[in-house]
Structures are given as C-alpha cells and as structure tokens.
PDB file of N, CA and C in Angstrom:
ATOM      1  N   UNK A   1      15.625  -9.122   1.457  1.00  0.00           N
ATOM      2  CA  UNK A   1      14.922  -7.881   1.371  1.00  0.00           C
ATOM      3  C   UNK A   1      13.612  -8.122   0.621  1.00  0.00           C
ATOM      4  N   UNK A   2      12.396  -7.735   1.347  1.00  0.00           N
ATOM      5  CA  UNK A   2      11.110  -7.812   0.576  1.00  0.00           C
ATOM      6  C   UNK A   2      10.918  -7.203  -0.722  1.00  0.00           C
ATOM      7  N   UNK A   3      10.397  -7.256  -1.379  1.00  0.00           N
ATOM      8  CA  UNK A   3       9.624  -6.455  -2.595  1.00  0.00           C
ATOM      9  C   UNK A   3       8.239  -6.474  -2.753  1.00  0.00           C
ATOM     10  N   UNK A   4       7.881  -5.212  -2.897  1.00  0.00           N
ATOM     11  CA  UNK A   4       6.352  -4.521  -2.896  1.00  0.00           C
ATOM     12  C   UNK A   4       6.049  -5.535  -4.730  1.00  0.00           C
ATOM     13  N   UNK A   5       4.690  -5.339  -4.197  1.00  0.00           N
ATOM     14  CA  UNK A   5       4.225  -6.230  -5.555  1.00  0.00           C
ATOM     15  C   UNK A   5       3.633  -5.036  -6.807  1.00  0.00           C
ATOM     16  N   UNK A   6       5.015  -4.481  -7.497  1.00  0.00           N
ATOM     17  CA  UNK A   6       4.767  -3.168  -8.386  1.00  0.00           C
ATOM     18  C   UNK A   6       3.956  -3.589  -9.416  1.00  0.00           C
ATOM     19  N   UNK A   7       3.791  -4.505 -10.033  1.00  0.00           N
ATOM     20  CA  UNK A   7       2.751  -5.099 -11.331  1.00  0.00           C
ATOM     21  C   UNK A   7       1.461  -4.973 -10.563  1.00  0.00           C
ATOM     22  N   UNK A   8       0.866  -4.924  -9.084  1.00  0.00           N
ATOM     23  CA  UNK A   8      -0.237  -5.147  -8.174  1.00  0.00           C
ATOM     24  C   UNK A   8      -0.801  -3.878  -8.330  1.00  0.00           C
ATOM     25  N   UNK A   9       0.411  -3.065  -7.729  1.00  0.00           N
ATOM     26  CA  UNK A   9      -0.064  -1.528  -7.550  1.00  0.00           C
ATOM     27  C   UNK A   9      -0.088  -0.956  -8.954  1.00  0.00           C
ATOM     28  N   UNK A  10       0.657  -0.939 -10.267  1.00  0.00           N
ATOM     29  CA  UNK A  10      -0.260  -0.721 -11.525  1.00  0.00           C
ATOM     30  C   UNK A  10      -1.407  -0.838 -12.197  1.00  0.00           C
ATOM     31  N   UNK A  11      -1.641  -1.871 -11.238  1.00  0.00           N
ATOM     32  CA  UNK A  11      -3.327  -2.543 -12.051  1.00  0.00           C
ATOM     33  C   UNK A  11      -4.245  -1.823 -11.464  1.00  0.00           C
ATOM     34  N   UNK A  12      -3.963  -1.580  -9.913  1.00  0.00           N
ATOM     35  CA  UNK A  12      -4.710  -1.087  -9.114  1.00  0.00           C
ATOM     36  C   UNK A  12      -5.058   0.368  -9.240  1.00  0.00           C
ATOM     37  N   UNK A  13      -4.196   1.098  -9.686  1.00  0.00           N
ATOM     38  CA  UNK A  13      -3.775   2.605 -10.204  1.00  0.00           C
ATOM     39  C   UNK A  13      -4.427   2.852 -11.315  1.00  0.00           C
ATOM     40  N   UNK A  14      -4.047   1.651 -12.185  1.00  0.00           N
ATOM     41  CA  UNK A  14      -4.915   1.790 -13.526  1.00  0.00           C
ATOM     42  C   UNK A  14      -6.876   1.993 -13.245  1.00  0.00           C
ATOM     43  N   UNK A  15      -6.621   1.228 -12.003  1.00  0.00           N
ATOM     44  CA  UNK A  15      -8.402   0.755 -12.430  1.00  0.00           C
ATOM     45  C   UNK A  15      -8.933   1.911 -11.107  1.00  0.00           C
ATOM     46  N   UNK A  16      -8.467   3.156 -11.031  1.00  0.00           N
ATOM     47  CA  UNK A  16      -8.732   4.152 -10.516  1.00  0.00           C
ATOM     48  C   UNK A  16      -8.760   4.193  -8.744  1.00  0.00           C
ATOM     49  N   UNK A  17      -7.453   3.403  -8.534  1.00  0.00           N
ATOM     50  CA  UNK A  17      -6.930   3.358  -6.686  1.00  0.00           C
ATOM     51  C   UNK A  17      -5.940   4.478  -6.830  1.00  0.00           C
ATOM     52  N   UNK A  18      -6.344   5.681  -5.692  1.00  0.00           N
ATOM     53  CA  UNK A  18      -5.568   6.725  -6.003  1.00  0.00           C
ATOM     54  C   UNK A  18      -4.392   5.896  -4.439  1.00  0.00           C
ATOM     55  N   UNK A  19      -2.959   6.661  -5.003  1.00  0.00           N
ATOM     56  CA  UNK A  19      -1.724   6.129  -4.192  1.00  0.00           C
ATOM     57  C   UNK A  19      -1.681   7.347  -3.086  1.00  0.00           C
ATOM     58  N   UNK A  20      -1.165   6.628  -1.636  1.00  0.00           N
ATOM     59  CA  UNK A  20      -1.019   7.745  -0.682  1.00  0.00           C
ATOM     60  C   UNK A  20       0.582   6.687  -0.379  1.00  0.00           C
ATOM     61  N   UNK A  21       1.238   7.543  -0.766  1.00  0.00           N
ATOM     62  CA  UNK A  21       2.916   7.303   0.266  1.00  0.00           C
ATOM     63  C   UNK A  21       3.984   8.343   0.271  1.00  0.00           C
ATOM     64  N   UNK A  22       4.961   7.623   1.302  1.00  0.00           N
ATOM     65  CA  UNK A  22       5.915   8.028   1.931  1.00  0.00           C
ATOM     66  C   UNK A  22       6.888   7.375   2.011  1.00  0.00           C
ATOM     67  N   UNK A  23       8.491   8.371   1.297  1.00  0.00           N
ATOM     68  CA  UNK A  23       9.553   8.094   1.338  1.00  0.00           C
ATOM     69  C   UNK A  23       9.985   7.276   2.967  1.00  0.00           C
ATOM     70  N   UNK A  24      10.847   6.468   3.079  1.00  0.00           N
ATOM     71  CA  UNK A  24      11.131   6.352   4.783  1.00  0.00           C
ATOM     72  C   UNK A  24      12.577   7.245   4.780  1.00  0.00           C
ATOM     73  N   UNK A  25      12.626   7.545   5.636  1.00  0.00           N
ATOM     74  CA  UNK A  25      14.084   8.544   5.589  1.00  0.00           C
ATOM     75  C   UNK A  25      15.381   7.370   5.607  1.00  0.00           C
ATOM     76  N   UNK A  26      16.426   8.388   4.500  1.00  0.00           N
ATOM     77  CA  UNK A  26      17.410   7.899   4.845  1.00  0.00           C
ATOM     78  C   UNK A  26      18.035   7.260   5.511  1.00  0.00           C
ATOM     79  N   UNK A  27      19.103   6.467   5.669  1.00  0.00           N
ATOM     80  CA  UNK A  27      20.219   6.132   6.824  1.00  0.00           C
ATOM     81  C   UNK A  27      21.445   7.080   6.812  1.00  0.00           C
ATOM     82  N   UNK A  28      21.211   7.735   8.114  1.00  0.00           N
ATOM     83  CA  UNK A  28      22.385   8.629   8.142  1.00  0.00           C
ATOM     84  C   UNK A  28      23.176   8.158   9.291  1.00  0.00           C
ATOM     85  N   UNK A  29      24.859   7.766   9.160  1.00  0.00           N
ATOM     86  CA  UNK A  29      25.518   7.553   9.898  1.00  0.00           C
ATOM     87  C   UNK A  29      25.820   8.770  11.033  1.00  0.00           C
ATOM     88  N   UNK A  30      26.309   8.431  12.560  1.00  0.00           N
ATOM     89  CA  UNK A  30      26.504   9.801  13.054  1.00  0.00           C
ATOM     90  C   UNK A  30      27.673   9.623  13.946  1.00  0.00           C
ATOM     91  N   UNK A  31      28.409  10.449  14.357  1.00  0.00           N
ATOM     92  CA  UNK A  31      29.781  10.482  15.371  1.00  0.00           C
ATOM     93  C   UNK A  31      29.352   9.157  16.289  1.00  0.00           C
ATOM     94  N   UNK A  32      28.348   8.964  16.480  1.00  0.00           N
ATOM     95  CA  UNK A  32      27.962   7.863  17.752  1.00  0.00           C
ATOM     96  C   UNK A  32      27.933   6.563  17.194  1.00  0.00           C
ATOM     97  N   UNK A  33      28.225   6.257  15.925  1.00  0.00           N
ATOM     98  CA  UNK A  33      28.577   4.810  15.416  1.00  0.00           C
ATOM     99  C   UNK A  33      29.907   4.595  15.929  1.00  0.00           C
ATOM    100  N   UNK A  34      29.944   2.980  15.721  1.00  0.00           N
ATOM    101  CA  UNK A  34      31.070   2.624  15.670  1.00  0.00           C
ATOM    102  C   UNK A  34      31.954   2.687  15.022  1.00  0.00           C
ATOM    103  N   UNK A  35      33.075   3.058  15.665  1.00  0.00           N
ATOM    104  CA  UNK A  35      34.214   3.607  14.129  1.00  0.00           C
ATOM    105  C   UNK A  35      34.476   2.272  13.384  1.00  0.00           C
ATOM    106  N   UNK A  36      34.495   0.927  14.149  1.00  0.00           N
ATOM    107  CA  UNK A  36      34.638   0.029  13.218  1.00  0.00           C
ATOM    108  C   UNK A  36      33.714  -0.284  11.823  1.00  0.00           C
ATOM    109  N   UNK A  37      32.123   0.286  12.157  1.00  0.00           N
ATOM    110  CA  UNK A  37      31.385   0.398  11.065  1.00  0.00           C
ATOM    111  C   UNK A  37      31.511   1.487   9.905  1.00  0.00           C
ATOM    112  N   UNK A  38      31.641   2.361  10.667  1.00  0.00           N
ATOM    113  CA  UNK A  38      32.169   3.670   9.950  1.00  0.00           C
ATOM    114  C   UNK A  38      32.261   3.283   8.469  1.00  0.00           C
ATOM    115  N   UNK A  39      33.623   2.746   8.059  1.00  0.00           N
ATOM    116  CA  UNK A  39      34.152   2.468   6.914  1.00  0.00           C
ATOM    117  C   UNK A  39      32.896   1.206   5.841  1.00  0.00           C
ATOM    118  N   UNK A  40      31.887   0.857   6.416  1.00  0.00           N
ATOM    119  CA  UNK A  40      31.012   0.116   5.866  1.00  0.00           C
ATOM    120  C   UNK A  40      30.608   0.423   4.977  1.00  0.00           C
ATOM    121  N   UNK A  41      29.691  -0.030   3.802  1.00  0.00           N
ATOM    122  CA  UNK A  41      28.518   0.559   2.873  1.00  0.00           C
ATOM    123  C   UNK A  41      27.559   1.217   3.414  1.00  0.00           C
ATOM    124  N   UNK A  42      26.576   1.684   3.616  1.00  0.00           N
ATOM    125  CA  UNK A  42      25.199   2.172   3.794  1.00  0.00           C
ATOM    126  C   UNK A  42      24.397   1.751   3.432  1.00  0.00           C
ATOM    127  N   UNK A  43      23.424   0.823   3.313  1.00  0.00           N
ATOM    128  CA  UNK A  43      22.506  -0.461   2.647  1.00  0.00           C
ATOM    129  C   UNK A  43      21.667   0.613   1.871  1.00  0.00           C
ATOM    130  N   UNK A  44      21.321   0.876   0.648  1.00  0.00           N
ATOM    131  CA  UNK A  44      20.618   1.663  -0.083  1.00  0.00           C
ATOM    132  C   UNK A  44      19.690   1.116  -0.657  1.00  0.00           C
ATOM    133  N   UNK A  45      18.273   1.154  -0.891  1.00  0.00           N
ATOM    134  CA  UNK A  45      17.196   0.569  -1.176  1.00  0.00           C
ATOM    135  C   UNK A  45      16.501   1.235  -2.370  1.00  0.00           C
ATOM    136  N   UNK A  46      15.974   0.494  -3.232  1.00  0.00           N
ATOM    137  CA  UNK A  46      15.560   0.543  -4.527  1.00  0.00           C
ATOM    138  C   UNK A  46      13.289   1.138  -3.992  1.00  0.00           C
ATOM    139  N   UNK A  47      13.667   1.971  -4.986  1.00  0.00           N
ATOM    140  CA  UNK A  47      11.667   2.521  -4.922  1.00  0.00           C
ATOM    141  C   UNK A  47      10.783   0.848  -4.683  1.00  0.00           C
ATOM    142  N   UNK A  48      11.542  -0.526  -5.241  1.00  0.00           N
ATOM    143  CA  UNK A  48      10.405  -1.507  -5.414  1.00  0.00           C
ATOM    144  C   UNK A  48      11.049  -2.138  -3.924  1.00  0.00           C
ATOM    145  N   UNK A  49      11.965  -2.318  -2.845  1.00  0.00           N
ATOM    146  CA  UNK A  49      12.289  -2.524  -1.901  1.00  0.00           C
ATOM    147  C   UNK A  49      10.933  -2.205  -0.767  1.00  0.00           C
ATOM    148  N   UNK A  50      10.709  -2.626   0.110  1.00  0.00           N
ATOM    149  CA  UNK A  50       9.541  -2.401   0.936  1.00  0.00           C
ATOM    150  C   UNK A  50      10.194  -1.933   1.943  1.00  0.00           C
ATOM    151  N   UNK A  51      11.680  -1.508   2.332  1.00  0.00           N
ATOM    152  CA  UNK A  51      12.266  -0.576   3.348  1.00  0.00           C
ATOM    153  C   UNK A  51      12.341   0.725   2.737  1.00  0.00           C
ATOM    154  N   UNK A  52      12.411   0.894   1.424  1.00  0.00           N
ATOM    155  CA  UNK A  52      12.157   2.424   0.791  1.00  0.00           C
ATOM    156  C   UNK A  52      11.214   3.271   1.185  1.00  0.00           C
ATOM    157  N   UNK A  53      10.011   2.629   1.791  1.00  0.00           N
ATOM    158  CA  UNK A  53       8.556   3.257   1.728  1.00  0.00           C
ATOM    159  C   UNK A  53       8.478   3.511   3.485  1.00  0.00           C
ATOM    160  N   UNK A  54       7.888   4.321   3.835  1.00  0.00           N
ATOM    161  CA  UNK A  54       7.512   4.432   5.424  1.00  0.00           C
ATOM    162  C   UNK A  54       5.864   4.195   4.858  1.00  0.00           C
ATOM    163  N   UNK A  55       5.208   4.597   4.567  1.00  0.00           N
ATOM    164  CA  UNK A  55       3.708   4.324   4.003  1.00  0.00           C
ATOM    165  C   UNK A  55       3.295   4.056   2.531  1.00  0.00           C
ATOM    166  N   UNK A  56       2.835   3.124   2.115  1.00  0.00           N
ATOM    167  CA  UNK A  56       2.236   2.831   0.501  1.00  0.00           C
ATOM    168  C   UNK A  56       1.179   2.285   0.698  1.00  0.00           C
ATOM    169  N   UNK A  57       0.216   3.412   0.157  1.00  0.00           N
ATOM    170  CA  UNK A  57      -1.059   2.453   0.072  1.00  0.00           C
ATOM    171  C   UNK A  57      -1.934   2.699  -1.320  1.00  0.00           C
ATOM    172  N   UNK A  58      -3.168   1.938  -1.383  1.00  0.00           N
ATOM    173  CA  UNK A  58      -3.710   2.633  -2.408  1.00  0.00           C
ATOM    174  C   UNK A  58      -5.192   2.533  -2.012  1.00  0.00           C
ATOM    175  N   UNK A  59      -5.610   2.939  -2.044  1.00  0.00           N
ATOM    176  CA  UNK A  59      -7.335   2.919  -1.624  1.00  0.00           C
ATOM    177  C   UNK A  59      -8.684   3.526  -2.573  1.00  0.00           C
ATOM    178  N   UNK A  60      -9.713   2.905  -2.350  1.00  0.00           N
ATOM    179  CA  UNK A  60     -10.554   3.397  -3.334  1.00  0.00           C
ATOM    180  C   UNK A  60     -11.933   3.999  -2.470  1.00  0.00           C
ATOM    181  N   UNK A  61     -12.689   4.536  -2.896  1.00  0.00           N
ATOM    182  CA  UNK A  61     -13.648   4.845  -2.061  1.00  0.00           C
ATOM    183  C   UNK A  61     -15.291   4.921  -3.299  1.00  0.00           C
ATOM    184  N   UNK A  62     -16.224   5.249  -2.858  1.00  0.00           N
ATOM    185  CA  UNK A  62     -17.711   4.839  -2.943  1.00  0.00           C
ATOM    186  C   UNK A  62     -17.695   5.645  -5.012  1.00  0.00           C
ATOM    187  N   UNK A  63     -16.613   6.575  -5.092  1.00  0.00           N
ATOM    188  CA  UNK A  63     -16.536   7.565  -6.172  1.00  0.00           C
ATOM    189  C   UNK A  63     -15.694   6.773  -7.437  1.00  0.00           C
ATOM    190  N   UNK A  64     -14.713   5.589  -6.787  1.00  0.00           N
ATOM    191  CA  UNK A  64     -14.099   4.906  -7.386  1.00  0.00           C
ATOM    192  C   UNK A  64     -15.109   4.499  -8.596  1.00  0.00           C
ATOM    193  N   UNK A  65     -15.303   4.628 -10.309  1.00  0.00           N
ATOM    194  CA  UNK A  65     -15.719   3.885 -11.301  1.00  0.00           C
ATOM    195  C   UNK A  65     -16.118   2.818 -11.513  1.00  0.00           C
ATOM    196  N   UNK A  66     -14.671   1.814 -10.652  1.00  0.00           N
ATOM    197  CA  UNK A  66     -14.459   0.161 -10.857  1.00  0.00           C
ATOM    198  C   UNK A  66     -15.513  -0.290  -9.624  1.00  0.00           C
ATOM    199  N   UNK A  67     -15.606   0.249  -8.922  1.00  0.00           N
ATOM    200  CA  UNK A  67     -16.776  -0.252  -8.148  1.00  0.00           C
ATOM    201  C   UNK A  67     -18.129   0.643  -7.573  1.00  0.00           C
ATOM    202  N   UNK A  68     -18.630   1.088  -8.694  1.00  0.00           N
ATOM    203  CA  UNK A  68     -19.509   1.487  -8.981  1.00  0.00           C
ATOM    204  C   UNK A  68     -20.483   0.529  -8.204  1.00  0.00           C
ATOM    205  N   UNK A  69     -21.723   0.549  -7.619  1.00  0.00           N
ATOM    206  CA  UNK A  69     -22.954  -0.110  -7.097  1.00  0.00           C
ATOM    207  C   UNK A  69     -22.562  -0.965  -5.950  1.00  0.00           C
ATOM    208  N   UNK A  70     -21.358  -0.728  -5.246  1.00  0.00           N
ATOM    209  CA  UNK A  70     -21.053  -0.979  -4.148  1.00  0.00           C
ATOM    210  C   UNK A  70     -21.270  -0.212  -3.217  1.00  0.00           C
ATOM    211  N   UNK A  71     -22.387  -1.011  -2.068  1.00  0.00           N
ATOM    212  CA  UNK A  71     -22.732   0.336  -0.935  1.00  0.00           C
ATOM    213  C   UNK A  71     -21.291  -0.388   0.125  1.00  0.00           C
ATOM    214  N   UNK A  72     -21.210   0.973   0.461  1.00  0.00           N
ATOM    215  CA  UNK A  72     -20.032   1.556   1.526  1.00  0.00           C
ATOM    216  C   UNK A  72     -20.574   1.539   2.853  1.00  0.00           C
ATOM    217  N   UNK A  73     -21.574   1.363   2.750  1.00  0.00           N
ATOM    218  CA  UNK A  73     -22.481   2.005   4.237  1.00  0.00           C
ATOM    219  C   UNK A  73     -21.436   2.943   4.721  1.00  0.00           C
ATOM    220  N   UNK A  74     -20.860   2.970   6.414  1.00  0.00           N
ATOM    221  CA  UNK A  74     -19.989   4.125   7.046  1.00  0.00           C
ATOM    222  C   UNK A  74     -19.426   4.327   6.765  1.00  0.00           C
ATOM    223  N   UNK A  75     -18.381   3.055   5.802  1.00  0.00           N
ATOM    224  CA  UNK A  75     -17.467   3.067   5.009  1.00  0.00           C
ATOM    225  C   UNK A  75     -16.537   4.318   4.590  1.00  0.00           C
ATOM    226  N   UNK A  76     -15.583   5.266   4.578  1.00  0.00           N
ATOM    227  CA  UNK A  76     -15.246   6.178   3.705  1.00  0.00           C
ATOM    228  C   UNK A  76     -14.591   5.272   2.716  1.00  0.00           C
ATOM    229  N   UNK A  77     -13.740   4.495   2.610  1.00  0.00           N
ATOM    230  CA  UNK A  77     -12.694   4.018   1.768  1.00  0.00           C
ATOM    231  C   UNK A  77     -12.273   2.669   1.897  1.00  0.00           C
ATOM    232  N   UNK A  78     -11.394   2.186   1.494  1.00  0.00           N
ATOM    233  CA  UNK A  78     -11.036   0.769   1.091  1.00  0.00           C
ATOM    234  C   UNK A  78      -9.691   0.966   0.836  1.00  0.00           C
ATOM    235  N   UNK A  79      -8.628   0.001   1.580  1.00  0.00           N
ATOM    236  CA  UNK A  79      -7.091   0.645   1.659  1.00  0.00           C
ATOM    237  C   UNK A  79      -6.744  -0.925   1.191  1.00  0.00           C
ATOM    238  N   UNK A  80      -5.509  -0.458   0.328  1.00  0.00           N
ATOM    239  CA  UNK A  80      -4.741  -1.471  -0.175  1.00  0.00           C
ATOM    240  C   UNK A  80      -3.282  -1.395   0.582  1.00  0.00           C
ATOM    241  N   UNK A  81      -2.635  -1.894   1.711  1.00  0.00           N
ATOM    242  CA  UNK A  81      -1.486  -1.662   2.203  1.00  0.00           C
ATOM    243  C   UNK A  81      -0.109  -2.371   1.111  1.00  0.00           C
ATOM    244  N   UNK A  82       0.362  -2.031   0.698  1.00  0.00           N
ATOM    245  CA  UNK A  82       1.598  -2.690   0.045  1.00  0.00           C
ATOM    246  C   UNK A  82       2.546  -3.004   0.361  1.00  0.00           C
ATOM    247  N   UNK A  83       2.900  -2.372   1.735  1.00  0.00           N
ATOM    248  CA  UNK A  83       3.915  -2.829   2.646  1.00  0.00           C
ATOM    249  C   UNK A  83       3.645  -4.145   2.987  1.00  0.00           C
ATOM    250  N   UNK A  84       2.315  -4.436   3.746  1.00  0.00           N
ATOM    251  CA  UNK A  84       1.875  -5.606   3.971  1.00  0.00           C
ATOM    252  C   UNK A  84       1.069  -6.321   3.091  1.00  0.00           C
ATOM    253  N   UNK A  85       0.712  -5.882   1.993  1.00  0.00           N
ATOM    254  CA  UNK A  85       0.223  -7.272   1.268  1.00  0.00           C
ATOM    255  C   UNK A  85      -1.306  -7.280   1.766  1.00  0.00           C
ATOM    256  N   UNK A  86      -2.245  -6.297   1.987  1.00  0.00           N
ATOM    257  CA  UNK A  86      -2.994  -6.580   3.219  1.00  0.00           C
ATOM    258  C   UNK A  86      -4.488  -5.531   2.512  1.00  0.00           C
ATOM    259  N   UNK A  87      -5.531  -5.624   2.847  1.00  0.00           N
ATOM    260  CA  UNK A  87      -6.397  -4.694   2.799  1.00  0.00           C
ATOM    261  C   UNK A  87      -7.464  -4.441   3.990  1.00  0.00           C
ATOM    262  N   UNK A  88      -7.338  -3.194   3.973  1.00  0.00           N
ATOM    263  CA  UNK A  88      -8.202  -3.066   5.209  1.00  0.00           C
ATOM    264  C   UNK A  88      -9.402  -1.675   5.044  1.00  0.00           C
ATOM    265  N   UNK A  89      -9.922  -1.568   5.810  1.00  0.00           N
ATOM    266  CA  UNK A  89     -10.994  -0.101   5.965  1.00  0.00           C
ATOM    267  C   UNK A  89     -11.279  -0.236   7.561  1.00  0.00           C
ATOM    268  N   UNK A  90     -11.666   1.279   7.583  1.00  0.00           N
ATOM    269  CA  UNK A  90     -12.435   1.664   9.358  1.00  0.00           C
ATOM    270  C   UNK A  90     -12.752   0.480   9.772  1.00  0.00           C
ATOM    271  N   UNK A  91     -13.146   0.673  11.086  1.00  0.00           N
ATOM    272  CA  UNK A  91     -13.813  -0.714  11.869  1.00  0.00           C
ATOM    273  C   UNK A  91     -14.882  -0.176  11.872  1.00  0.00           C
ATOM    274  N   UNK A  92     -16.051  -1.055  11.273  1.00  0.00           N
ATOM    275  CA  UNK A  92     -17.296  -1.046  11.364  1.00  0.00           C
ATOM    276  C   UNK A  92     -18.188  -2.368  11.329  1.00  0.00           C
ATOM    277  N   UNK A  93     -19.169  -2.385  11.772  1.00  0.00           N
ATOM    278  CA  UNK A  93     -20.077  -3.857  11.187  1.00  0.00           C
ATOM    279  C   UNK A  93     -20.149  -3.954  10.043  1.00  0.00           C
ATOM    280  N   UNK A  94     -19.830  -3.311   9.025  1.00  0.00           N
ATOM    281  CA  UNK A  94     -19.888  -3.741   7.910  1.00  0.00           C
ATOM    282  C   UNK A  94     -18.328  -4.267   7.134  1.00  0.00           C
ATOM    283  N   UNK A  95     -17.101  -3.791   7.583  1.00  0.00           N
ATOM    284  CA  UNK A  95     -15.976  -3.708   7.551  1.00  0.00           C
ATOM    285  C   UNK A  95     -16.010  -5.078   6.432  1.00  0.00           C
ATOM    286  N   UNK A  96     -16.033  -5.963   6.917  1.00  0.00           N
ATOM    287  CA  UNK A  96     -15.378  -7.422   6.102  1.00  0.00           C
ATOM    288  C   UNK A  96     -16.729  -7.261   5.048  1.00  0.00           C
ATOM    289  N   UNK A  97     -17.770  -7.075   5.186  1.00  0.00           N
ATOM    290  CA  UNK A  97     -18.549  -7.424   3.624  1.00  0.00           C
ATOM    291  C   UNK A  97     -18.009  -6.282   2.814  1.00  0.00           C
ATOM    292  N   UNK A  98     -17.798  -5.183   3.363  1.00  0.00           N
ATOM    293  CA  UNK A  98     -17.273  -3.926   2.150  1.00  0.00           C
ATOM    294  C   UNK A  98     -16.080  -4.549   1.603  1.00  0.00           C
ATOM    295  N   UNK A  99     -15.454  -5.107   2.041  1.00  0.00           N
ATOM    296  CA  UNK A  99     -13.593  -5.640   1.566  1.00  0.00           C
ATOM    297  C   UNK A  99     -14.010  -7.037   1.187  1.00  0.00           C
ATOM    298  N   UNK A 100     -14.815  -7.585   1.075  1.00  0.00           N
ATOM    299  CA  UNK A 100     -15.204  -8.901   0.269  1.00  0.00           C
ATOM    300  C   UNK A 100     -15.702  -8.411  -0.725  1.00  0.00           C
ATOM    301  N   UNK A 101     -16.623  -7.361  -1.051  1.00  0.00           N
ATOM    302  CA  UNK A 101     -16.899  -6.925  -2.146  1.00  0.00           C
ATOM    303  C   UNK A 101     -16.375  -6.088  -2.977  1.00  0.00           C
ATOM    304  N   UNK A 102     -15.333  -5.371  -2.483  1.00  0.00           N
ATOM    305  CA  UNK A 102     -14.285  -4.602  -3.051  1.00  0.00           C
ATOM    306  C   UNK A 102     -13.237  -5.450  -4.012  1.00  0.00           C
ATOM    307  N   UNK A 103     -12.566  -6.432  -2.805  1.00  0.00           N
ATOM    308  CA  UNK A 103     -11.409  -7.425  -3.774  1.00  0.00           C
ATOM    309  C   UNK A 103     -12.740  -8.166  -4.673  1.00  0.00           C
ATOM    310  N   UNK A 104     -13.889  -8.930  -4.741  1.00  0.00           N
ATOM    311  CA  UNK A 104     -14.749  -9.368  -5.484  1.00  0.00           C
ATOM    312  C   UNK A 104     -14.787  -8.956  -6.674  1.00  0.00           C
ATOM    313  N   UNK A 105     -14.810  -7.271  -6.595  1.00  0.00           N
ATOM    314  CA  UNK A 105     -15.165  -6.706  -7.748  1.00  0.00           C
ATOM    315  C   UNK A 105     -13.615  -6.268  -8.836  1.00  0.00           C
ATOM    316  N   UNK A 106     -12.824  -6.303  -7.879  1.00  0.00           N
ATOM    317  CA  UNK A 106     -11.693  -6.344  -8.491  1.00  0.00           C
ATOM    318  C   UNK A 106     -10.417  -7.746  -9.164  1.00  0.00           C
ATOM    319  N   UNK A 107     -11.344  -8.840  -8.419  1.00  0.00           N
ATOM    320  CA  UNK A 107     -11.208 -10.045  -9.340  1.00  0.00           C
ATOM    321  C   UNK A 107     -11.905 -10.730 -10.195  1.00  0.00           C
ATOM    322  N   UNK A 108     -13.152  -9.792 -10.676  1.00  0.00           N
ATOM    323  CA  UNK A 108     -13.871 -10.491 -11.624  1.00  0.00           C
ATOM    324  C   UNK A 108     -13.759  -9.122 -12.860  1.00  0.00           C
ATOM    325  N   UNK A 109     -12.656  -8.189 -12.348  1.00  0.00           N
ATOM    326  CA  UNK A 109     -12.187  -6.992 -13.360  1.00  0.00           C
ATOM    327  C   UNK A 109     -10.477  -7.982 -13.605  1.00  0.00           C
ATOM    328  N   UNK A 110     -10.065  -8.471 -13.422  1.00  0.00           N
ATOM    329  CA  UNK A 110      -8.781  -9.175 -12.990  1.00  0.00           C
ATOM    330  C   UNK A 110      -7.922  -7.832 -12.692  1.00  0.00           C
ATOM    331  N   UNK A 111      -8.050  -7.230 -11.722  1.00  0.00           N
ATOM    332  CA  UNK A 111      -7.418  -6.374 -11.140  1.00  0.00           C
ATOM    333  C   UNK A 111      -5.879  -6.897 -10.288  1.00  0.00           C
ATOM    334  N   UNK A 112      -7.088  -8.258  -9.484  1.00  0.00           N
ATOM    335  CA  UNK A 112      -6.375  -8.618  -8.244  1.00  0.00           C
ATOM    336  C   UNK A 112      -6.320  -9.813  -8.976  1.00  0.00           C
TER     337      UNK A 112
END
C-alpha cells in the first residue's frame, strides 16, 4: 500500500499551498458478493494511505507569498498532485518554465 508523502504536504501548507481534496468512498460490501468473501475483513485505509484520497492536491498561484516575482503568464496556478508525486499546471507555452520556477523557488526555500 502506497503512502502520500505527509512531511511534503506540511511544508508545502506551511509555505502557503492551499489543499484541495477528497475522501474516496468507502468499501461497501453488497448481496452480489461472494458469500465466500462475505465473512472477510474490509481493507480499511489510514488518512496517510494514498487509497484514502480520491483527490489531494495542493497548489499555489501568482498571490502565493513564497513565490512572490514569479510571472505566471496564462498561468492560473501550480498543482502539487500527492497521489502521484507529480506537479503540474494548464497546458500552455509557458507550462514547464512556470513549474521549473515554482519547484526552484521552493527548493532554495527548502520546501521541496
């Protein structure tokens, strides 16, 4: 079972990445299982589990403090995925220099 990198998303929170997520729903057994499973556990997942979450992200945008004098050009925002480990923004021509200068500015803050 994966684990979200929770020491990642504190730093990130701290240094003013507001969080957008979502619980993933339950596992609910139903008449249409197998009765041999029936009698099983229910695999239950912990908040730091990466099957807990249907969406976790954290993103910053042009208003963010920590990156202050970073142009955005079309840019709205800058997404930190935690499910995947991953950062991304809109598709634009500018796309990869905004997210080179985003994680940039957040590893010479030791954010990242």
């Amino acid at each position: 079972m994966s684990k979200i990198n929770t020491a990642l998303i504190e730093r990130l929170v701290a240094a003013g990445g507001l969080v957008v997520k979502k619980k993933a729903p339950e596992f609910v057994r139903s008449w249409h299982d197998d009765p041999d499973d029936r009698d099983r556990e229910v695999q239950k997942y912990e908040p730091d589990d990466d099957e807990y979450w249907s969406k976790y992200k954290i993103f910053f945008n042009r208003q963010s403090e920590i990156l202050a004098g970073i142009d955005f050009h079309d840019i709205p925002s800058a997404h930190y995925d935690a499910l995947y480990d991953d950062w991304y923004a809109e598709t634009s021509l500018y796309t990869q220099s905004v997210l080179n200068a985003v994680q940039a500015r957040l590893r010479s803050q030791n954010v990242i």
